[in-house]
N, C-alpha and C. Protein backbone atom coordinates (compact mmCIF):
# COMPACT_ATOMS: atom_id res chain seq x y z
N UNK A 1 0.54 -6.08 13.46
CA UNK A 1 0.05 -5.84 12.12
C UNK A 1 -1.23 -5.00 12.19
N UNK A 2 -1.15 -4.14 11.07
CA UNK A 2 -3.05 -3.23 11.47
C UNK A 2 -4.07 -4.06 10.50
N UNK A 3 -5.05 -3.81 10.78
CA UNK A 3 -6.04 -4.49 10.41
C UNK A 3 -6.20 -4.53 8.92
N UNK A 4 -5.33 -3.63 8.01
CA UNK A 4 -5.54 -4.25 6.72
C UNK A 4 -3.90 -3.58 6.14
N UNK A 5 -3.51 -4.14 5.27
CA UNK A 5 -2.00 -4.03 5.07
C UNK A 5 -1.93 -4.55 3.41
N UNK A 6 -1.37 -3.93 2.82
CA UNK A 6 -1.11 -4.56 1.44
C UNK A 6 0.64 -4.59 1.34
N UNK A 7 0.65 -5.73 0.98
CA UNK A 7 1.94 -6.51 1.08
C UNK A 7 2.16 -7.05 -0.33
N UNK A 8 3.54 -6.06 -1.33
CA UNK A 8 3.22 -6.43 -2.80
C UNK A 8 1.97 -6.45 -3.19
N UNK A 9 1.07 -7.63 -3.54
CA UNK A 9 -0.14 -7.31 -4.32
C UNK A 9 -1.23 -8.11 -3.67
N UNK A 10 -0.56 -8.46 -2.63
CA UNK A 10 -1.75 -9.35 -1.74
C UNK A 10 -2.04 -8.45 -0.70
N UNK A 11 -3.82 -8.20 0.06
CA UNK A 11 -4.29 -7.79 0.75
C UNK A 11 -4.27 -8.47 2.06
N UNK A 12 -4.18 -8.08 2.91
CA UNK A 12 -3.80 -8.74 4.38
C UNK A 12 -5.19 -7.80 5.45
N UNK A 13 -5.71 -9.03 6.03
CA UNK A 13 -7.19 -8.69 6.57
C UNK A 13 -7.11 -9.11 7.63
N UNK A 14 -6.40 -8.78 9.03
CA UNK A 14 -6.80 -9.17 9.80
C UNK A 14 -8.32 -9.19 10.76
N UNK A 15 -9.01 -10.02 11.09
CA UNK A 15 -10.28 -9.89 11.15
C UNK A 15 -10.28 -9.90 12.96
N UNK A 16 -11.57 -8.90 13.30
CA UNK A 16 -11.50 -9.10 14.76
C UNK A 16 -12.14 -10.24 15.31
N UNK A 17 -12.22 -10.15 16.88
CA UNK A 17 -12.62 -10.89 17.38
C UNK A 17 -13.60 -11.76 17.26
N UNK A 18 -14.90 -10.90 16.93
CA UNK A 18 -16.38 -11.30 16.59
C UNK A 18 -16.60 -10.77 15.07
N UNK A 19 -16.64 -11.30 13.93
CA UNK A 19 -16.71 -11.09 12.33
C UNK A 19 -18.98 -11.27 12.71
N UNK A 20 -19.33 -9.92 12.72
CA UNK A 20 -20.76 -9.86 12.88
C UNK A 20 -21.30 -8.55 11.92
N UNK A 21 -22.25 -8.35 11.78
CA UNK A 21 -22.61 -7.41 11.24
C UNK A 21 -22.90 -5.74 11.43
N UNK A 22 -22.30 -5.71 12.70
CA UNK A 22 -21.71 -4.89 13.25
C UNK A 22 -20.56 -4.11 12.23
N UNK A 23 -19.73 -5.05 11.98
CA UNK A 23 -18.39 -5.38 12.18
C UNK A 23 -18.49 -5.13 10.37
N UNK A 24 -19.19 -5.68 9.44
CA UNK A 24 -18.83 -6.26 7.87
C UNK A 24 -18.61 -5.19 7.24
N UNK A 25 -19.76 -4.12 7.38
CA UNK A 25 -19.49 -2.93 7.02
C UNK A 25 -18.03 -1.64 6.59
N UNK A 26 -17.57 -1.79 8.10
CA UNK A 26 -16.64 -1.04 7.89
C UNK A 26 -15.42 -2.13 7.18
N UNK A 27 -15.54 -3.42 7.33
CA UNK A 27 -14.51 -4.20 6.71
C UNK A 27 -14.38 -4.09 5.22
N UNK A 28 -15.90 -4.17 4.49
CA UNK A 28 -15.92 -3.96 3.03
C UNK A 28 -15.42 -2.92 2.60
N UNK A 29 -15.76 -1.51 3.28
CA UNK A 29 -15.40 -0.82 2.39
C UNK A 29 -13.92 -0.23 2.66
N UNK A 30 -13.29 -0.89 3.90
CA UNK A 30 -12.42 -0.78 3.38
C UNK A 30 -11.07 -1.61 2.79
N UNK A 31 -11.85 -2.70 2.93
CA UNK A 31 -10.83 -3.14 1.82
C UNK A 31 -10.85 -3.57 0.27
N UNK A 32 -12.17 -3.02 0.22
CA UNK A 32 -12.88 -2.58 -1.06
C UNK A 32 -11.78 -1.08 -1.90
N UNK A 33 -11.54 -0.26 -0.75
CA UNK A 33 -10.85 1.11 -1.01
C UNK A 33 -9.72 0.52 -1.70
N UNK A 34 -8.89 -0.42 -0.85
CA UNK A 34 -7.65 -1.14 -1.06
C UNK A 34 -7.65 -1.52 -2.39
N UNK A 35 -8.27 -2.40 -2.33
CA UNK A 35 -8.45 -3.46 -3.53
C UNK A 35 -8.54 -2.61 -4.61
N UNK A 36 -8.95 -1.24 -5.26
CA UNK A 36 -8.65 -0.31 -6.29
C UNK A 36 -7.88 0.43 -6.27
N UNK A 37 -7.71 1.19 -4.64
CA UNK A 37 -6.10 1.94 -5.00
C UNK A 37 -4.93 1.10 -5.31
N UNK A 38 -4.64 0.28 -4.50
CA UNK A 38 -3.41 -0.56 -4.81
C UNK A 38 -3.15 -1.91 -5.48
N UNK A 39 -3.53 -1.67 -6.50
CA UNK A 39 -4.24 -3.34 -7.68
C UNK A 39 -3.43 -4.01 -6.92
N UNK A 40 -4.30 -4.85 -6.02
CA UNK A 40 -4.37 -5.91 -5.40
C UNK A 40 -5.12 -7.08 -6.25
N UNK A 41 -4.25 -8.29 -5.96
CA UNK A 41 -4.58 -9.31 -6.78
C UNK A 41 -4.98 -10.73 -5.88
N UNK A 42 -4.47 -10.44 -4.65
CA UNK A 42 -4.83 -11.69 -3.60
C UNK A 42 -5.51 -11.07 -2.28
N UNK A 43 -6.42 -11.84 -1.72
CA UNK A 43 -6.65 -11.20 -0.48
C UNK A 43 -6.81 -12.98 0.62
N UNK A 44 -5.94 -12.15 1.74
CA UNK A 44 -5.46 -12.83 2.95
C UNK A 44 -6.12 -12.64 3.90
N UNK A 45 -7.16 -13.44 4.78
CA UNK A 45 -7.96 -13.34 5.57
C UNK A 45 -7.52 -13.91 6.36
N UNK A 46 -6.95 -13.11 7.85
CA UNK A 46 -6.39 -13.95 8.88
C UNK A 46 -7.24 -13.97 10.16
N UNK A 47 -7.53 -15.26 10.68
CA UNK A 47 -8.43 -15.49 11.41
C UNK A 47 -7.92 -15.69 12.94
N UNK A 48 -6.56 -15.83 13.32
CA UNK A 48 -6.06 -15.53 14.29
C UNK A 48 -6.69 -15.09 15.54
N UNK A 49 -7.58 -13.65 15.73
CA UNK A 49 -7.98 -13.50 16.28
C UNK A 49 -9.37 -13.58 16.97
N UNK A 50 -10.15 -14.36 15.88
CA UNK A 50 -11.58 -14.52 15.38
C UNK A 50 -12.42 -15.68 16.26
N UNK A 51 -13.00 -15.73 16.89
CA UNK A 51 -13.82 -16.59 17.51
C UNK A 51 -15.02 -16.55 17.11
N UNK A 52 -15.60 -15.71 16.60
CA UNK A 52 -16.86 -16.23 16.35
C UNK A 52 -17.19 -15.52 15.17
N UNK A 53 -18.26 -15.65 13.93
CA UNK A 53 -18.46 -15.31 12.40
C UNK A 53 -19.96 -15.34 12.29
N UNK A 54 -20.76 -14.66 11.60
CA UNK A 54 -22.00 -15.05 11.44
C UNK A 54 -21.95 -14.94 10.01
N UNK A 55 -23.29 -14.73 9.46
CA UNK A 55 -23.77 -14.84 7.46
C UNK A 55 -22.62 -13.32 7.28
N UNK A 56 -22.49 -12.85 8.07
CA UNK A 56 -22.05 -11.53 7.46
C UNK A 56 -20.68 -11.30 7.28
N UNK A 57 -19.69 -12.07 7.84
CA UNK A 57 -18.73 -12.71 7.65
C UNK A 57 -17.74 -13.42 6.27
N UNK A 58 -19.18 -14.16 6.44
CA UNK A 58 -19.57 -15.36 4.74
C UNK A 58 -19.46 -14.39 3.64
N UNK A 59 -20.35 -13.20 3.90
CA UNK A 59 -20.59 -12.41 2.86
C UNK A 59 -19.21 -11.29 2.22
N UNK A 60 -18.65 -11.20 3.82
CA UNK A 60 -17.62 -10.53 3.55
C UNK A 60 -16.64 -11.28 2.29
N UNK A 61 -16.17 -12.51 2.41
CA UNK A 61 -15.38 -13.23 2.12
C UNK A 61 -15.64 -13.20 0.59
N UNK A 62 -17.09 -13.51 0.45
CA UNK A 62 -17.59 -14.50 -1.20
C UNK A 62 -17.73 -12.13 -1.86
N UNK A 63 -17.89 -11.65 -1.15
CA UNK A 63 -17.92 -10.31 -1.89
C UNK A 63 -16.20 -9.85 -2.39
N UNK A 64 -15.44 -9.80 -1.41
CA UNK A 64 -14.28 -10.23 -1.94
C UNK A 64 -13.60 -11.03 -2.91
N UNK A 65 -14.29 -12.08 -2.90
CA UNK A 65 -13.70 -13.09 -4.25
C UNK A 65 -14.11 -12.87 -5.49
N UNK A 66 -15.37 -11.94 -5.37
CA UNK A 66 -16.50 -11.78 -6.50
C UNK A 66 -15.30 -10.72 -7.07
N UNK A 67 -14.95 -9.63 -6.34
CA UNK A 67 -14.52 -8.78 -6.55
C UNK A 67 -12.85 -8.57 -7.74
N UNK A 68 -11.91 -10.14 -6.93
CA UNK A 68 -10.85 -10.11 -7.48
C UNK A 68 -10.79 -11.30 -8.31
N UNK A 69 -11.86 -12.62 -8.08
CA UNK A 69 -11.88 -13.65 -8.92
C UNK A 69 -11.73 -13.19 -10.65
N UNK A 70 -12.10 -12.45 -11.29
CA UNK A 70 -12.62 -12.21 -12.41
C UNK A 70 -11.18 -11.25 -13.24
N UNK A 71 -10.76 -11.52 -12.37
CA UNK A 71 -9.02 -10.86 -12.37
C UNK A 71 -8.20 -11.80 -12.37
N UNK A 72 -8.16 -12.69 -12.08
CA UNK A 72 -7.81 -14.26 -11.95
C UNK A 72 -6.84 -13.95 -10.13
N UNK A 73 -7.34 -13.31 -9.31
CA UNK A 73 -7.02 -13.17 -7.81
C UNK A 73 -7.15 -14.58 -7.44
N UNK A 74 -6.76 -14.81 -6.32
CA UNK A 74 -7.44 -15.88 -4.78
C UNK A 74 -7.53 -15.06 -3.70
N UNK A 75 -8.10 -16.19 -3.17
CA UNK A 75 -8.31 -15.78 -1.47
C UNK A 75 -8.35 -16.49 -0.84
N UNK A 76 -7.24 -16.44 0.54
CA UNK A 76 -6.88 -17.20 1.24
C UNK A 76 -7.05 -16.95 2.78
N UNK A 77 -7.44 -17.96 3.75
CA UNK A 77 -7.93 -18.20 5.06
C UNK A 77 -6.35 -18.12 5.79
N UNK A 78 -6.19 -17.73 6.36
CA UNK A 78 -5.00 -18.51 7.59
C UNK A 78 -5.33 -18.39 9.23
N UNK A 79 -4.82 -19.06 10.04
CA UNK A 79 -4.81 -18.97 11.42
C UNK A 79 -6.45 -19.44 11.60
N UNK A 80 -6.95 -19.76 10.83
CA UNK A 80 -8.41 -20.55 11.48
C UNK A 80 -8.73 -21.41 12.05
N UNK A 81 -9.03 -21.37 13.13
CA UNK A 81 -9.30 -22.99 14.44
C UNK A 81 -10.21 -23.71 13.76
N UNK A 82 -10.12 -24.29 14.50
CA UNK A 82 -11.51 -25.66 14.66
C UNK A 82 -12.79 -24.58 14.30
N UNK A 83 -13.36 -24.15 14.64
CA UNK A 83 -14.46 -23.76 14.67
C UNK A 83 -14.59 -22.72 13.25
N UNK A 84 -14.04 -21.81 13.13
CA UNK A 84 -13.57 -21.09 11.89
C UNK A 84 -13.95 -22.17 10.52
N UNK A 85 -12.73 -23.36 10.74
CA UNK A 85 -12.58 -23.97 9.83
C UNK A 85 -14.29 -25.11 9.22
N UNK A 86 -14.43 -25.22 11.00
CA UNK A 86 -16.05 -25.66 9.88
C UNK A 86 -17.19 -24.74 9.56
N UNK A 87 -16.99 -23.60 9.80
CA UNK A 87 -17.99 -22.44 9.79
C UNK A 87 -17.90 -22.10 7.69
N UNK A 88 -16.59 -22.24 7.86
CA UNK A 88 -15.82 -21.99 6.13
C UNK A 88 -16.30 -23.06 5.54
N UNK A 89 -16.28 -24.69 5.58
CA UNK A 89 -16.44 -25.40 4.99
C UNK A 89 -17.70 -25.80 5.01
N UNK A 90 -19.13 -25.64 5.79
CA UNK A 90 -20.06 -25.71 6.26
C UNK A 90 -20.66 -24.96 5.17
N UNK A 91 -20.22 -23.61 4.75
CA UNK A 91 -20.92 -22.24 4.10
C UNK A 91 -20.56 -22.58 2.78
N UNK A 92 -19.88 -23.63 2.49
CA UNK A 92 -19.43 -23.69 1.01
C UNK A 92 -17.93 -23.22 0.72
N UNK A 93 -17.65 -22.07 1.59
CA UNK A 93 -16.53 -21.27 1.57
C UNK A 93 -14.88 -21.61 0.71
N UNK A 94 -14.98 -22.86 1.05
CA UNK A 94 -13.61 -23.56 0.99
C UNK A 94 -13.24 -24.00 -0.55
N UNK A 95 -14.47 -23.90 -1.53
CA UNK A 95 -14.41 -23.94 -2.62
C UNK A 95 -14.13 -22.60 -3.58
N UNK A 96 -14.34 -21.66 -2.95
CA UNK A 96 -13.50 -20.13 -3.85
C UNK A 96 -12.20 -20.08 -2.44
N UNK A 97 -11.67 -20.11 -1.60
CA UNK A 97 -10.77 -19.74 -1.08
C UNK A 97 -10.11 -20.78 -0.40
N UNK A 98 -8.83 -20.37 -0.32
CA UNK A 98 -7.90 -21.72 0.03
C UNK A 98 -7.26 -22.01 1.56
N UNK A 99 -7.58 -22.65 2.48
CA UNK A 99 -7.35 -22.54 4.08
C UNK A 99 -5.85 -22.80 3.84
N UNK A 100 -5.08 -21.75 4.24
CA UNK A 100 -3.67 -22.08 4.33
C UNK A 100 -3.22 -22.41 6.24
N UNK A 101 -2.77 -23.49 6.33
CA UNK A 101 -2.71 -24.07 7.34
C UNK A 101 -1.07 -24.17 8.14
N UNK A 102 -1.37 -23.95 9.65
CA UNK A 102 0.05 -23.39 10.21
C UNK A 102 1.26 -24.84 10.25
């Protein structure tokens, strides 16, 4: 799968290894691009490959929701470990987006 994919009307995000601030930048904008060319209504954050997240991560996520919440969108977690999963629930996270679990 490439790193961002729109599938019908849901956005598909696969996230790399290290989600840092390095890293947030080029993620926003482009799936910021997405999210207006192709009225996208859900976005899918797959954590699969992800080991480690910092604030910039967080930010990615809650800027995303800001973005399609008000549209009546979601946003959804998948493939998140142990560690992922309390990093999400720790940040508040788990209350705008929904951990879909394998």
């Amino acid at each position: 799968m490439e790193e961002f994919q729109v599938i019908d009307n849901c956005l598909m995000i696969k996230l790399p290894e290290e989600v840092d601030h390095h890293r947030a930048d080029y993620i926003c904008r482009n799936a910021d691009r997405l999210l207006i060319r192709d009225d996208v209504m859900h976005v899918v954050f797959d954590f699969e490959e992800t080991k480690f997240m910092d604030s910039s991560g967080i930010g990615i996520i809650m800027g995303r929701y800001r973005k399609i919440s008000c549209f009546g969108g979601r946003v959804y977690a998948i493939h998140a470990d142990e560690r992922i999963q309390k990093i999400l629930k720790l940040s508040g996270l788990t209350q705008v987006l929904e951990v879909l679990y394998d």
